[in-house]
Protein backbone atom coordinates (compact mmCIF):
# COMPACT_ATOMS: atom_id res chain seq x y z
CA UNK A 1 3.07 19.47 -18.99
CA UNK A 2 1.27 18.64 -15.31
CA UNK A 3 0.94 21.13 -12.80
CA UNK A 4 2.91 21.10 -9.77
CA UNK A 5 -0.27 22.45 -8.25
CA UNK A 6 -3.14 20.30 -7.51
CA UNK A 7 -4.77 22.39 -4.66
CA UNK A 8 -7.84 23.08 -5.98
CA UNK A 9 -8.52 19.61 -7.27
CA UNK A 10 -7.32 18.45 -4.16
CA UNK A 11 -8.94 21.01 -1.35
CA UNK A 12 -12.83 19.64 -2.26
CA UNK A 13 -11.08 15.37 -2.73
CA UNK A 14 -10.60 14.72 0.90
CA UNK A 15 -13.62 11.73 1.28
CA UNK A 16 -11.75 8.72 2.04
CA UNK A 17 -13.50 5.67 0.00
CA UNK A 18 -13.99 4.14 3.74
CA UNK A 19 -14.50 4.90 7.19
CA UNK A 20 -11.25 3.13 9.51
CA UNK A 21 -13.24 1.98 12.58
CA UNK A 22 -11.77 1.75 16.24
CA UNK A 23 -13.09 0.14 18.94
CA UNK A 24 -11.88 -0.44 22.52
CA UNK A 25 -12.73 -2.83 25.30
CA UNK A 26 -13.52 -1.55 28.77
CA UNK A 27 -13.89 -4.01 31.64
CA UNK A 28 -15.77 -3.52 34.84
CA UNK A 29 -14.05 -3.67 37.92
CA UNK A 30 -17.06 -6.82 39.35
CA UNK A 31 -15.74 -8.81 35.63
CA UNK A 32 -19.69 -10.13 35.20
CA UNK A 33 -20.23 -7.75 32.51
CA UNK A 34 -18.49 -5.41 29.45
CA UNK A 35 -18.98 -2.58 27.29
CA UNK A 36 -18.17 -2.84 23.56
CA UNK A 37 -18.54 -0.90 21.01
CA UNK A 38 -19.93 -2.40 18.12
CA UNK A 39 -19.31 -1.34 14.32
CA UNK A 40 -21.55 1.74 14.54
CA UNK A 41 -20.10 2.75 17.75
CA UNK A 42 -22.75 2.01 19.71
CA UNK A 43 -22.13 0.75 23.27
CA UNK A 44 -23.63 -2.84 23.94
CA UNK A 45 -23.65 -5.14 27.65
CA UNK A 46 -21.94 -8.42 26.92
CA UNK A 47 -21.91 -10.87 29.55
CA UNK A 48 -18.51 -12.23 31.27
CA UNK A 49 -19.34 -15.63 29.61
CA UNK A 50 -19.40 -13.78 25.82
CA UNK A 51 -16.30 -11.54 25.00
CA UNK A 52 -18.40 -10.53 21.87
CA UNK A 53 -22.02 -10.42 20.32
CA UNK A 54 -22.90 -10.90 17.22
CA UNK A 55 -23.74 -7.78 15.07
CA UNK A 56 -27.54 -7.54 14.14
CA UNK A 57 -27.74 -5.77 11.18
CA UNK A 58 -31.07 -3.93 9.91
CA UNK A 59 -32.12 -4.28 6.32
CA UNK A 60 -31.39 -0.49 5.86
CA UNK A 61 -27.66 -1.32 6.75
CA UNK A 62 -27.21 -4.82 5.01
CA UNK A 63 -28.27 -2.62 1.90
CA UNK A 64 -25.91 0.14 2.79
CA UNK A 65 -23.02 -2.12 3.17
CA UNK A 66 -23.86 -4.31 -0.68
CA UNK A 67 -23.99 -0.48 -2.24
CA UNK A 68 -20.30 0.22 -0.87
CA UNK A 69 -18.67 -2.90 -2.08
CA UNK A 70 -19.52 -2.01 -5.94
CA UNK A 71 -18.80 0.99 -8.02
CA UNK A 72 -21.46 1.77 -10.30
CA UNK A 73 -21.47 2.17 -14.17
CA UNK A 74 -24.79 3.92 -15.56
CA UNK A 75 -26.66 1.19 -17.65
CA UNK A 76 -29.97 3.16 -18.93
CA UNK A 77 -31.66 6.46 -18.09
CA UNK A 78 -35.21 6.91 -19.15
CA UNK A 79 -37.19 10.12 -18.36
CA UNK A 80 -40.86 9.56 -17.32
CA UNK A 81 -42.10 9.06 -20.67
CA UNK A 82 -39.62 6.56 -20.73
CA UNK A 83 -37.30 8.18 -23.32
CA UNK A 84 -33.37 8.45 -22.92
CA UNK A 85 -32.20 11.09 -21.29
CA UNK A 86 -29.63 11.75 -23.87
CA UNK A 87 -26.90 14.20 -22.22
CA UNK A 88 -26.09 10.83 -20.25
CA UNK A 89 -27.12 8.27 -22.51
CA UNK A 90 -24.07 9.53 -24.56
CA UNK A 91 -21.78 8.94 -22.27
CA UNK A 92 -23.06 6.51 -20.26
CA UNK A 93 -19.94 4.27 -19.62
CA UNK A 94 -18.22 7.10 -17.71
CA UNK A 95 -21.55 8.02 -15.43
CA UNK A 96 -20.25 6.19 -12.01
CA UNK A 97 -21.72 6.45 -8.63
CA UNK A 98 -19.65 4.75 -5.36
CA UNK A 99 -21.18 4.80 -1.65
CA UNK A 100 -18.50 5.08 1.59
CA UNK A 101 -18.50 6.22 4.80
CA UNK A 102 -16.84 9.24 6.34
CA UNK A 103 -16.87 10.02 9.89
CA UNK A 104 -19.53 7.46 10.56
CA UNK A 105 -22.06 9.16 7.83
CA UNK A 106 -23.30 7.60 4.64
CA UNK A 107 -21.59 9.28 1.79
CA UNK A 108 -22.43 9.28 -2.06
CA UNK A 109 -20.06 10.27 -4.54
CA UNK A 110 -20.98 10.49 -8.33
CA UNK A 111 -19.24 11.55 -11.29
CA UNK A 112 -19.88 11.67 -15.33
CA UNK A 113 -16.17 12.21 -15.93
CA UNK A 114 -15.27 15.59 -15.17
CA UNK A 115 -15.86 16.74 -11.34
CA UNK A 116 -16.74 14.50 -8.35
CA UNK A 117 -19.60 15.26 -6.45
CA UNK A 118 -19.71 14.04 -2.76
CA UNK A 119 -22.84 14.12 -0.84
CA UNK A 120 -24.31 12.32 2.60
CA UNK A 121 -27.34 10.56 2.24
CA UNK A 122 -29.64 8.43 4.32
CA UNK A 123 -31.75 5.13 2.94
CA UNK A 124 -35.00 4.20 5.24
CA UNK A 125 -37.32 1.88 3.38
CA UNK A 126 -35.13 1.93 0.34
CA UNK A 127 -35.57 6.16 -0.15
CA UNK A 128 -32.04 7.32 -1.12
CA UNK A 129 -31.75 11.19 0.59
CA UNK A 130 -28.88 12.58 -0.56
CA UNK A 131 -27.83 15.97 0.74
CA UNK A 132 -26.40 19.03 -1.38
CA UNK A 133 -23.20 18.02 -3.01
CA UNK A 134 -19.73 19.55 -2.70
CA UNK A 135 -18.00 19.42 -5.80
CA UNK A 136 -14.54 19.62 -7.57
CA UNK A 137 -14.10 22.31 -9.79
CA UNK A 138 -12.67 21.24 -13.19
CA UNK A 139 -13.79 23.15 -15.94
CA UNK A 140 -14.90 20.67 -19.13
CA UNK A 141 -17.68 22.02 -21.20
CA UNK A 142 -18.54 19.43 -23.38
CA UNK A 143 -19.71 17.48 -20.04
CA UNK A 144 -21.45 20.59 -18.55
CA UNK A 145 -25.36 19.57 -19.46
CA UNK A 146 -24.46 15.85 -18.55
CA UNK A 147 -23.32 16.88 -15.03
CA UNK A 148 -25.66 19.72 -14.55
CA UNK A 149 -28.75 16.58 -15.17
CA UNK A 150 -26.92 14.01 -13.19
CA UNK A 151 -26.56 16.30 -9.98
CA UNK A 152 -30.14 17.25 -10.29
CA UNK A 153 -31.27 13.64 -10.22
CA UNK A 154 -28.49 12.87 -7.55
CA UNK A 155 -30.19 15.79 -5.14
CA UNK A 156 -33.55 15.10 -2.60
CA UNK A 157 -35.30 11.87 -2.58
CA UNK A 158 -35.19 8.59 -4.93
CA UNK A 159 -35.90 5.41 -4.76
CA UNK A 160 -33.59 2.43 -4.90
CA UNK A 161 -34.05 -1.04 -5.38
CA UNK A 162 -30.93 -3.87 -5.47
CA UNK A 163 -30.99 -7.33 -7.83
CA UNK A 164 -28.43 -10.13 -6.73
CA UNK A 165 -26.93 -11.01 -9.83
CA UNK A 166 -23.17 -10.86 -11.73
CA UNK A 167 -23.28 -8.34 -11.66
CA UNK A 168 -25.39 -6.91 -9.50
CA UNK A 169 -28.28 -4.43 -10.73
CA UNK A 170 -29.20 -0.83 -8.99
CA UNK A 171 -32.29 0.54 -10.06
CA UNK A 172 -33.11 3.99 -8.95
CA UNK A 173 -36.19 6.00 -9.47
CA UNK A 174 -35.40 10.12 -8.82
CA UNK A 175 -38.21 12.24 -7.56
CA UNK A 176 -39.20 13.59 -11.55
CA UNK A 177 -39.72 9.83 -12.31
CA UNK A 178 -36.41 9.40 -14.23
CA UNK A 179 -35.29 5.83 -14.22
CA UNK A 180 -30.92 5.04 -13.73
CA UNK A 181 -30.47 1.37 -14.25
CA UNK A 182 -26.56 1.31 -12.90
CA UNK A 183 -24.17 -1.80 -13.10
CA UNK A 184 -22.23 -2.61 -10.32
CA UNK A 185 -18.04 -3.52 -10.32
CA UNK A 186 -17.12 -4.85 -7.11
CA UNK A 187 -14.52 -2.36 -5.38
CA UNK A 188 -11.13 -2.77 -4.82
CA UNK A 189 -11.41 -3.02 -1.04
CA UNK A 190 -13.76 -5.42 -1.19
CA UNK A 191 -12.11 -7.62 -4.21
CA UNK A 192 -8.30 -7.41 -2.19
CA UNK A 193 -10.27 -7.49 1.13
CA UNK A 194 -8.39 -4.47 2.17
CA UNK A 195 -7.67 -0.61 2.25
CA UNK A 196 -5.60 0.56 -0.12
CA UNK A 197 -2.74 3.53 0.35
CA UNK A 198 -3.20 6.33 -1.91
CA UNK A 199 -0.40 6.95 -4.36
CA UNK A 200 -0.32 9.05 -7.19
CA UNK A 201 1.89 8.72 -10.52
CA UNK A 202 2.59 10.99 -13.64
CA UNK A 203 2.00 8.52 -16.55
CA UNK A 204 3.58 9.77 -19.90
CA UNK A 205 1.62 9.43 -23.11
CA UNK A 206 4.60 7.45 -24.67
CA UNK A 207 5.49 4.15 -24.13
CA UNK A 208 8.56 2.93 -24.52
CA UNK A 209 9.93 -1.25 -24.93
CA UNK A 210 9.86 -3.51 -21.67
CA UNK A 211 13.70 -4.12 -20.39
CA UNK A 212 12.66 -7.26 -19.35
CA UNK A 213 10.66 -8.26 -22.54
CA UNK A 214 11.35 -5.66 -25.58
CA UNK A 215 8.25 -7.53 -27.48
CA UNK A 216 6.08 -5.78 -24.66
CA UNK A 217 5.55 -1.95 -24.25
CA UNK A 218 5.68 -0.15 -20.82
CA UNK A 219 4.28 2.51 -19.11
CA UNK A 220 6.36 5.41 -18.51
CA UNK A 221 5.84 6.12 -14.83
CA UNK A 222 7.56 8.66 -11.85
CA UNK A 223 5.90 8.76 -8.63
CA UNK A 224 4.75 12.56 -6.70
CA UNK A 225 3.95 13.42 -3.35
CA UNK A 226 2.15 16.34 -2.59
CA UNK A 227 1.15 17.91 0.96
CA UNK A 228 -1.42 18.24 2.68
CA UNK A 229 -2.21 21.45 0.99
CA UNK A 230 -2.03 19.61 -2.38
CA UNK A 231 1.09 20.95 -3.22
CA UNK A 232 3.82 18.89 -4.89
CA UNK A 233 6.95 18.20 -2.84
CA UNK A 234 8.84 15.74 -4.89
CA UNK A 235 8.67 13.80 -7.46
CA UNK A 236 10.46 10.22 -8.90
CA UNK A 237 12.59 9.18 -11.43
CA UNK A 238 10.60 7.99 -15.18
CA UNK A 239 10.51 4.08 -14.80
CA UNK A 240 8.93 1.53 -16.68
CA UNK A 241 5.84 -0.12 -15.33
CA UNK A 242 4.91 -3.48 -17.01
CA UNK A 243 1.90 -4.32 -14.67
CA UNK A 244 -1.49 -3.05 -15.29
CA UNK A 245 -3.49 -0.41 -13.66
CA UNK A 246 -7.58 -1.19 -12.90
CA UNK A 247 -10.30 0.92 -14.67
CA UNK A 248 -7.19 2.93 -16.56
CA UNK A 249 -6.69 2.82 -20.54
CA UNK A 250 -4.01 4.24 -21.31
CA UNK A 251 -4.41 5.97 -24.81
CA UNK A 252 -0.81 7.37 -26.51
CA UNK A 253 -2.41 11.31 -26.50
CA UNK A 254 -2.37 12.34 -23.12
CA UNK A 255 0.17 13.27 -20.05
CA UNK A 256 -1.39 12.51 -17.20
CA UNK A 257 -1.04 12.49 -13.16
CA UNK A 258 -3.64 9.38 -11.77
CA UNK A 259 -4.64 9.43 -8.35
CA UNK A 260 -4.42 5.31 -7.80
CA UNK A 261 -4.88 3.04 -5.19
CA UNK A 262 -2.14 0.49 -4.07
CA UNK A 263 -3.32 -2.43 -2.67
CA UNK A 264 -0.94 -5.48 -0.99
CA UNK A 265 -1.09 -9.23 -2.89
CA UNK A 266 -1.32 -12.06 -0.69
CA UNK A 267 2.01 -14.08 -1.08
CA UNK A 268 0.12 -16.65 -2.50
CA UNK A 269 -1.59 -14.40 -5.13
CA UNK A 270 -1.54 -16.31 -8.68
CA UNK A 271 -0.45 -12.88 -10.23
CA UNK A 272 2.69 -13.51 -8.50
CA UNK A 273 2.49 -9.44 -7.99
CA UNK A 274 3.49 -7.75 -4.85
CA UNK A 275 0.70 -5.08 -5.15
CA UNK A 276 -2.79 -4.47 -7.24
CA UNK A 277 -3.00 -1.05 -8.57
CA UNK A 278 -6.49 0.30 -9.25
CA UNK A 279 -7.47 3.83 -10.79
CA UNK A 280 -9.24 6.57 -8.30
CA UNK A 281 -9.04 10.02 -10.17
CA UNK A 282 -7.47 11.06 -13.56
CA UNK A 283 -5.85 14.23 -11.43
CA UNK A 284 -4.77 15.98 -14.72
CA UNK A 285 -4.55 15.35 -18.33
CA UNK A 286 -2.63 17.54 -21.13
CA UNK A 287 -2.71 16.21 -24.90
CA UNK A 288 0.67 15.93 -26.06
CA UNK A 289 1.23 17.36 -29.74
């Protein structure tokens, strides 16, 4: 069964994926000029002819803002002698790395399938800095070594390099010379072109037959809310779900409470869908006998 009690998962989870940015206009009383913030909230003059400038980006943040669109998958790691680094080599499909923005700082958050690790970081001349993490605190041995090595390469000084391409290629070189080749997946947010509202569902490890088409099997789904403390105030009815969830395979062993992230279809969406639901945590899983 799930716990009704996610608040340790959930105390060290509270990084949004993005930064919401406000900005307000403030007119001077003579109307020949304007202060406006721009997206870093900076204050720039605009004249009375201009109601906006264009945003000059540097390199630093053009590079910053292609990182955040993709979520990374870990391709190779090579030590300096150029041999794989085996404790992630293993596993490599499930090493990920994502970069947001909280509170206007760069944030890095990396995972190789048992805690996420969030850190801020700053890039100048294509040196990753990341900060010490702060970490979730599930317990999963058997991924110990691999997450012990990956924060260790996450921590101090690297350096990064970005190839255009489908997909896109992230090559990053730590400060003990160990090569991560990583393969990016373009977000959500940036695929649906907007935020998505954090939901989380209990999925069941049994399916059962579609109403609507008995040839198909369904998910077995209830919706729970939690407070801000991460504990669970209510919970939904079991329902079948026919749709598909992003980056989740569902497997037949496991109960399970997913973290997701529910994004709103454009009418004209060929899916003919009112939402896109895409996976953000495996909360908790419990193997059903």
């Amino acid at each position: 069964m799930v716990s009704a009690n996610l608040k340790p998962i959930l105390k060290t989870l509270l990084l949004p994926s993005l930064l919401i940015a406000s900005s307000a206009l403030v007119a001077c009383n003579n109307a020949s000029t304007s202060n406006e913030p721009n997206a870093e909230g900076t204050t720039i003059n605009t004249t009375a002819q201009s109601s906006s400038a264009p945003e000059i980006l540097s390199t630093e943040d053009k590079l910053i803002a292609n990182l955040a669109r993709y979520r990374w998958t870990l391709v190779t790691a090579t030590d300096e002698s150029n041999q794989p680094v085996t404790s992630l080599m293993d596993i490599n499909e499930q090493v990920v790395l994502s970069f947001s923005k909280y509170q206007g700082q760069n944030s890095i958050s990396y995972s190789v399938g048992c805690n996420t690790i969030n850190a801020a970081y700053q890039l100048q001349d294509n040196m990753l800095m990341t900060e010490d993490g702060m970490s979730t605190k599930m317990l999963c041995d058997d991924l110990n070594i691999a997450e012990n090595e990956l924060n260790e390469l996450m921590q101090g000084e690297s350096q990064i390099s970005l190839a255009d391409g489908t997909p896109p290629t992230l090559t990053q070189v730590a400060s003990n010379n160990t090569t991560l080749v990583w393969r990016g997946k373009m977000t959500a947010q940036a695929k649906y072109n907007s935020k998505g509202e954090t939901i989380f569902w209990a999925v069941s490890a049994k399916t059962t037959p579609c109403a609507d088409d008995s040839t198909q099997a369904c998910l077995q789904i209830k919706p729970i809310t939690y407070d801000d403390q991460g504990i669970k105030t209510d919970e939904g009815e079991w329902t079948d779900f026919m749709g598909s969830i992003d980056g989740y395979e569902h497997d037949g062993k496991h109960n399970e409470i997913l973290r997701l992230q529910r994004h709103k279809l454009k009418a004209d969406d060929a899916s003919n869908a009112e939402y896109a639901y895409v996976l953000d945590m495996v909360i908790e899983s419990s193997v059903v006998n």
